[in-house]
Protein backbone atom coordinates (compact mmCIF):
# COMPACT_ATOMS: atom_id res chain seq x y z
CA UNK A 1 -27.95 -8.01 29.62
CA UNK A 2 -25.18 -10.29 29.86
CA UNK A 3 -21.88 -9.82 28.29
CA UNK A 4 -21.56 -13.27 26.60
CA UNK A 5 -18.11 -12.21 24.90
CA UNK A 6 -16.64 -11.88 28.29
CA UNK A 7 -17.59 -15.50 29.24
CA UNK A 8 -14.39 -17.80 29.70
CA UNK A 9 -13.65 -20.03 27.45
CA UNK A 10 -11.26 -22.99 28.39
CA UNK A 11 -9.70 -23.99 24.73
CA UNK A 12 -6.54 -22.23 25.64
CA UNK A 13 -5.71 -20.68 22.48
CA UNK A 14 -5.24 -16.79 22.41
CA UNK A 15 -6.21 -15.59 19.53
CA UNK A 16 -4.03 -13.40 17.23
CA UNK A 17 -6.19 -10.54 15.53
CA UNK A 18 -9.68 -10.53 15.51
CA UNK A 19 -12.00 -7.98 14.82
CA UNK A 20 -14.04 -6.41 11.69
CA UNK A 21 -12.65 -6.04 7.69
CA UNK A 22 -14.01 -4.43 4.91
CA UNK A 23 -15.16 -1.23 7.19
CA UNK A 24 -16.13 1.61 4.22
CA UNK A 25 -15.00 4.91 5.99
CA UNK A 26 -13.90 8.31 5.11
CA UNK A 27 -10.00 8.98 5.52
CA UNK A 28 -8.58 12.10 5.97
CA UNK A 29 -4.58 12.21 4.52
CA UNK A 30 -1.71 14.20 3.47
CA UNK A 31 -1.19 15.89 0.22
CA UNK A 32 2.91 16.64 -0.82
CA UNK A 33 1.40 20.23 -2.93
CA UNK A 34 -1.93 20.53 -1.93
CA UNK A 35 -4.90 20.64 1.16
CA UNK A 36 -5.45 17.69 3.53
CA UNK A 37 -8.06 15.86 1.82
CA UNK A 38 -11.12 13.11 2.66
CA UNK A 39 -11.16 10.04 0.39
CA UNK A 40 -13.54 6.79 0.42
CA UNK A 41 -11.39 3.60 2.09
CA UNK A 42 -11.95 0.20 3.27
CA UNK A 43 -10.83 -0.34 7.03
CA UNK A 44 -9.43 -3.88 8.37
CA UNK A 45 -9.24 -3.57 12.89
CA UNK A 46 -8.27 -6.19 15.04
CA UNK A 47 -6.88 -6.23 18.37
CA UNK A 48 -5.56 -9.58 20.20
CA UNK A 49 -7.66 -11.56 22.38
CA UNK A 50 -6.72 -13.96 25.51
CA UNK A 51 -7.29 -17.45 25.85
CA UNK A 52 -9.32 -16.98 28.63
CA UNK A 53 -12.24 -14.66 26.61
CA UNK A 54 -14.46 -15.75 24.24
CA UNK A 55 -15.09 -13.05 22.33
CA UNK A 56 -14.26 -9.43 21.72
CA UNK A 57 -16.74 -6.33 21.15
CA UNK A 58 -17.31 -6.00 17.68
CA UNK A 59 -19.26 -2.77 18.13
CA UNK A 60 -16.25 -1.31 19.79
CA UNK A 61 -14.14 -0.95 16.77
CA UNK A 62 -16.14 0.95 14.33
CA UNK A 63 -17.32 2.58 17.70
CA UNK A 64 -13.76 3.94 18.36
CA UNK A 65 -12.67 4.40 14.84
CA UNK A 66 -15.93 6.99 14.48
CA UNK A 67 -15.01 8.83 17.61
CA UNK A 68 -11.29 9.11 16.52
CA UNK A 69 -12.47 10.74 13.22
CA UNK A 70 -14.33 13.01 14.52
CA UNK A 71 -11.60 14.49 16.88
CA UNK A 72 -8.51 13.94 14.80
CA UNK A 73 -7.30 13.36 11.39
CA UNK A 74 -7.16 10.13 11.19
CA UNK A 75 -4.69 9.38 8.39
CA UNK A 76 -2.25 11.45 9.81
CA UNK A 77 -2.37 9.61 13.41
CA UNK A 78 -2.70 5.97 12.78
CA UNK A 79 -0.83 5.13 16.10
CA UNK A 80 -3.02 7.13 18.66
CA UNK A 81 -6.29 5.57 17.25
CA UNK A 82 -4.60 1.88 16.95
CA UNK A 83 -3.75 3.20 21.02
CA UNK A 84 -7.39 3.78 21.68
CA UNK A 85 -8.59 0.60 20.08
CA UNK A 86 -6.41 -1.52 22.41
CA UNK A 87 -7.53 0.69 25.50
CA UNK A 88 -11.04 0.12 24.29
CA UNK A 89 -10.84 -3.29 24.05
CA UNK A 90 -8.33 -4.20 27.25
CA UNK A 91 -5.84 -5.76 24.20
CA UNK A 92 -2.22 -6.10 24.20
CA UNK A 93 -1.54 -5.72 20.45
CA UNK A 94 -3.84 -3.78 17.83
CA UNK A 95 -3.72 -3.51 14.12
CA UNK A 96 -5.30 -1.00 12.01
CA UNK A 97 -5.56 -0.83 7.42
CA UNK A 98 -6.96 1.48 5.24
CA UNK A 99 -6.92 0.78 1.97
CA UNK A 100 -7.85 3.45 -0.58
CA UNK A 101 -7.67 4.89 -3.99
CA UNK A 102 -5.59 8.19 -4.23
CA UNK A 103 -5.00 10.06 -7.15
CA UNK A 104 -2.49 12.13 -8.56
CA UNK A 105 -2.93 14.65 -11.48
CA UNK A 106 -0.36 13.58 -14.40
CA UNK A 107 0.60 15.27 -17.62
CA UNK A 108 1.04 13.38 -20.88
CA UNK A 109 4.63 13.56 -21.82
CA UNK A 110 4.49 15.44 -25.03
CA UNK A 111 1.13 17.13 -24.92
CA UNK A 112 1.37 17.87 -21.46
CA UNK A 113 -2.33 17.16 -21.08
CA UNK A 114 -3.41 16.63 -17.25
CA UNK A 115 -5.74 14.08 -15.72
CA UNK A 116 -6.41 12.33 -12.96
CA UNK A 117 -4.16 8.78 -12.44
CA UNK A 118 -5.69 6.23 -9.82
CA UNK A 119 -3.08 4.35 -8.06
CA UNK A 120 -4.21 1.51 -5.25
CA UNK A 121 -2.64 2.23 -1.36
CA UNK A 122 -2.84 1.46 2.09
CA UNK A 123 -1.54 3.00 5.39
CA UNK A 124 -0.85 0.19 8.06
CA UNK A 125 -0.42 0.43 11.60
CA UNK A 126 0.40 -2.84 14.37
CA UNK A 127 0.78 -2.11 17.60
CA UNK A 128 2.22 -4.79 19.86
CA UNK A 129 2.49 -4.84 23.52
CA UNK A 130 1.31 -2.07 24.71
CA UNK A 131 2.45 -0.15 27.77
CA UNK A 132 4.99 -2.40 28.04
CA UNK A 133 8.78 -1.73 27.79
CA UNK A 134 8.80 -4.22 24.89
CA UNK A 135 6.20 -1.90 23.10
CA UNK A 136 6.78 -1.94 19.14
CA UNK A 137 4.96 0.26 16.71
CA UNK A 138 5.22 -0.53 13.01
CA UNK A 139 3.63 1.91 10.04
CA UNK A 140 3.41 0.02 6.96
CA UNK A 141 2.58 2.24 3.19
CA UNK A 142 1.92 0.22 0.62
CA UNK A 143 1.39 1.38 -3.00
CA UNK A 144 0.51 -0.51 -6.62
CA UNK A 145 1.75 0.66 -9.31
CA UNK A 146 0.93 0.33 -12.91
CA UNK A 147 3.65 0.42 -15.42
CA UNK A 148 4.90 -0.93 -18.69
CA UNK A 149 7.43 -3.41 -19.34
CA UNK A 150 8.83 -4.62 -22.90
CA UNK A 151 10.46 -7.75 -23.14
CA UNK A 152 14.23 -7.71 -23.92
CA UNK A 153 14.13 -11.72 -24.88
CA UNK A 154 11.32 -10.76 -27.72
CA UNK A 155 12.74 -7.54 -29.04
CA UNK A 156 16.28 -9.55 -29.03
CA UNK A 157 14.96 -12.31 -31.25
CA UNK A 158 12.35 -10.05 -33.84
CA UNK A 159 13.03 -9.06 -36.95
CA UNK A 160 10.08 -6.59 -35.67
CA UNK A 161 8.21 -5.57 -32.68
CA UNK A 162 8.61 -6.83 -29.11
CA UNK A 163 5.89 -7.89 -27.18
CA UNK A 164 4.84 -5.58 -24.10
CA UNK A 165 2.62 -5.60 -21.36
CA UNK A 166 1.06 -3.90 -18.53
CA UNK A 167 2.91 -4.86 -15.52
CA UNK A 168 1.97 -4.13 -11.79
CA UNK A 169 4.82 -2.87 -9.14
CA UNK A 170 3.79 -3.61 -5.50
CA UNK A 171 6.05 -1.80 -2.90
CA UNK A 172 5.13 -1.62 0.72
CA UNK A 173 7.69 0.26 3.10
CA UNK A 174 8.48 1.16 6.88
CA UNK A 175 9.87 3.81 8.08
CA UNK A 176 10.72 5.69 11.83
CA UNK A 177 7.57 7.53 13.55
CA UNK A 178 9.59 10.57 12.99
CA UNK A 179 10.14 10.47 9.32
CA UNK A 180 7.68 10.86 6.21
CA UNK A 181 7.55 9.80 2.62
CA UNK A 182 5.60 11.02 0.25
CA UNK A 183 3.12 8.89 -1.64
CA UNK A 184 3.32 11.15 -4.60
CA UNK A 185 7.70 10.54 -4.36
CA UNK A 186 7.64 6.69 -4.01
CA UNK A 187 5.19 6.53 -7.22
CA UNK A 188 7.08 8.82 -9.26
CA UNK A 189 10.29 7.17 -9.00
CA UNK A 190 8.67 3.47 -9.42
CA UNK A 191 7.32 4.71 -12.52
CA UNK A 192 11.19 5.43 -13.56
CA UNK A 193 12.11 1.91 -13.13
CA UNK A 194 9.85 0.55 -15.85
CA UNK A 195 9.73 0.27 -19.43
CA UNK A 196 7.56 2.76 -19.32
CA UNK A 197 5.30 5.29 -17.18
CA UNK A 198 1.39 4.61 -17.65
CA UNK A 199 -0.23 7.67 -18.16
CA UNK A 200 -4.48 8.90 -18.10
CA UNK A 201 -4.72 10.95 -21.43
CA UNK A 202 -2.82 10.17 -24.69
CA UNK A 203 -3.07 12.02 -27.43
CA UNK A 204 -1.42 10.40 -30.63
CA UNK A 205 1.94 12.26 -30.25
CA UNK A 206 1.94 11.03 -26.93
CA UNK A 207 1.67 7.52 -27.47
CA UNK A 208 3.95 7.59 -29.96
CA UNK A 209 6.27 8.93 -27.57
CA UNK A 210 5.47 6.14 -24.82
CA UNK A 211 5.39 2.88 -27.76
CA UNK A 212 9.27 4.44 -28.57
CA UNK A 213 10.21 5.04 -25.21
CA UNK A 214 9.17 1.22 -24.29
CA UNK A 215 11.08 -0.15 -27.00
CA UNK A 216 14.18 1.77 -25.93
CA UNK A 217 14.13 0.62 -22.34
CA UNK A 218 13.22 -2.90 -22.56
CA UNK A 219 13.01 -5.13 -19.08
CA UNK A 220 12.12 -7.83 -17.61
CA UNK A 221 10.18 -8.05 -14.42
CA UNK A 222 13.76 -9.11 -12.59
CA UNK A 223 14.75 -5.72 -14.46
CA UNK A 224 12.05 -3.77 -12.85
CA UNK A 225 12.67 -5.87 -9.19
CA UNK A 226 16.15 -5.36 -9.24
CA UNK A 227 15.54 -1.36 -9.92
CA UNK A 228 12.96 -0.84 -7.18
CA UNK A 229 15.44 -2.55 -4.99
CA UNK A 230 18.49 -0.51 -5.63
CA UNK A 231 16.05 2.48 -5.72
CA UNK A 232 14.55 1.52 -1.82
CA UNK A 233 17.94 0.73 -0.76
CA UNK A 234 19.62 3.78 -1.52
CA UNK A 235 16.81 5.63 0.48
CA UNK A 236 17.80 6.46 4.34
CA UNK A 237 14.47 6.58 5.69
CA UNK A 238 13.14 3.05 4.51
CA UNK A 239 13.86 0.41 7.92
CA UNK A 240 12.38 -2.48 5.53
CA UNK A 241 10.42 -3.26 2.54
CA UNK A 242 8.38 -5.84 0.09
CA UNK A 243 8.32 -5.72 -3.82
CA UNK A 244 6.17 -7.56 -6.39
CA UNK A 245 6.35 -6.77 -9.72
CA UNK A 246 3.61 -9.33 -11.80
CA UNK A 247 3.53 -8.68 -15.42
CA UNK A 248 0.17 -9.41 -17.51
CA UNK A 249 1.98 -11.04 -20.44
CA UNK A 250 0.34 -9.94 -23.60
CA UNK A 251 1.68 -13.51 -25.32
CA UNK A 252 0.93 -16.15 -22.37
CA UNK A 253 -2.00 -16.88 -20.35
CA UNK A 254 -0.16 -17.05 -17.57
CA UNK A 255 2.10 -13.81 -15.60
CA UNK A 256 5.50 -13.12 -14.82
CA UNK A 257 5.97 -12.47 -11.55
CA UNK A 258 9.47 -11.47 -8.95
CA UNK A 259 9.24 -10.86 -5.27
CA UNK A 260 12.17 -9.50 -2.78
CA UNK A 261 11.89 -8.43 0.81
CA UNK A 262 14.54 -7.01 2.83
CA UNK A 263 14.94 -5.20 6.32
């Protein structure tokens, strides 16, 4: 049959990524205390295409990301399969997501009560020119996470009370080939630079706890920014990184929101 992708096409544009998104495949990752383990993700691949083809092999990418599992763990090689997609594909740059849910077991901070907190991540991997002596490999780890912040400006100006909110910390990170960070270490000490941890499982003497501890430690999302900054910065490993921090406002239909990138 003919290979219609392969046909040339004379628009001159070469084309960035393409490729398939929203690929639902099991991941095999890392653990800090515990076993490798296999979670559900969602997998964006794309590869770059010349001018002079007008298409790529779709088939080719879920193709190569099944034979990768099945000989590898994939989460803990992102680079070797985001190799064999360009090889599959005759590309010069490839880039591979996952994005997942991973969970952490957390005690209450009083009760000491354990239960499973979700937290939204992603490993990223873009390879450009390969085989090349430009080459560059970049691994991207991204993590949300859900805290609390108070509001100084209310608790300032109350004769009671101060208005608080969940508030969502975005962080996403590089770091050498050589190196490794934790998921389980980068959430923990976000969680510090909040108002407040969230936690699973409150009993009452726990949320008692966590309504006091808010209070105590109010912030404001340039608070929490300016934290995770100093925090990333201070860390050897990290080449570059992006935080968001969006607070839900609990009095405004509307967010707070602070963004930074550096590296």
């Amino acid at each position: 049959m003919q290979d219609v992708q392969n046909l040339k096409d004379n628009r001159g544009i070469e084309i960035q990524k393409v490729g398939v998104k929203g690929v639902e495949f099991p991941l095999t990752i890392q653990r800090k205390d515990a076993e490798d383990i296999t979670i559900y993700s969602v997998a964006t691949i794309g590869v770059s295409l010349p001018s002079r083809y007008k298409g790529t092999h779709m088939s080719r990418f879920v193709e190569t990301l099944n034979n990768w599992q099945k000989k590898h763990l994939l989460g803990l090689n992102i680079k070797g399969c985001v190799e064999e997609i360009i090889k599959k594909l005759n590309a010069k740059s490839g880039y591979l997501k996952f994005d997942f849910k991973y969970f952490i077991d957390k005690k209450s901070p009083v009760t000491n009560i354990s239960a499973p907190m979700c937290y939204d991540c992603s490993f990223e991997g873009i390879l450009d020119n390969y085989g090349e002596e430009d080459e560059k490999y970049s691994f991207y780890l991204g993590v949300k996470v859900p805290v609390t912040t108070l509001c100084p400006c209310s608790k300032e100006i109350s004769k009671y009370g101060a208005h608080n909110q969940r508030a969502i910390v975005s962080v996403k990170i590089t770091y050498p080939e050589d190196e490794h960070i934790w998921l389980e270490d980068l959430i923990q000490e976000i969680e510090k630079c909040a108002s407040s941890e969230l936690y699973p499982l409150l009993k009452r003497a726990d949320e008692k706890y966590v309504t006091e501890h808010a209070y105590d430690n109010p912030k404001f999302v340039e608070d929490v920014l300016r934290d995770v900054v100093l925090l990333l910065r201070k860390n050897s490993v990290i080449d570059s990184f992006e935080v968001e921090c969006e607070s839900l406002e609990s009095i405004h239909n509307h967010s707070a929101w602070a963004y930074q990138q550096e590296g």
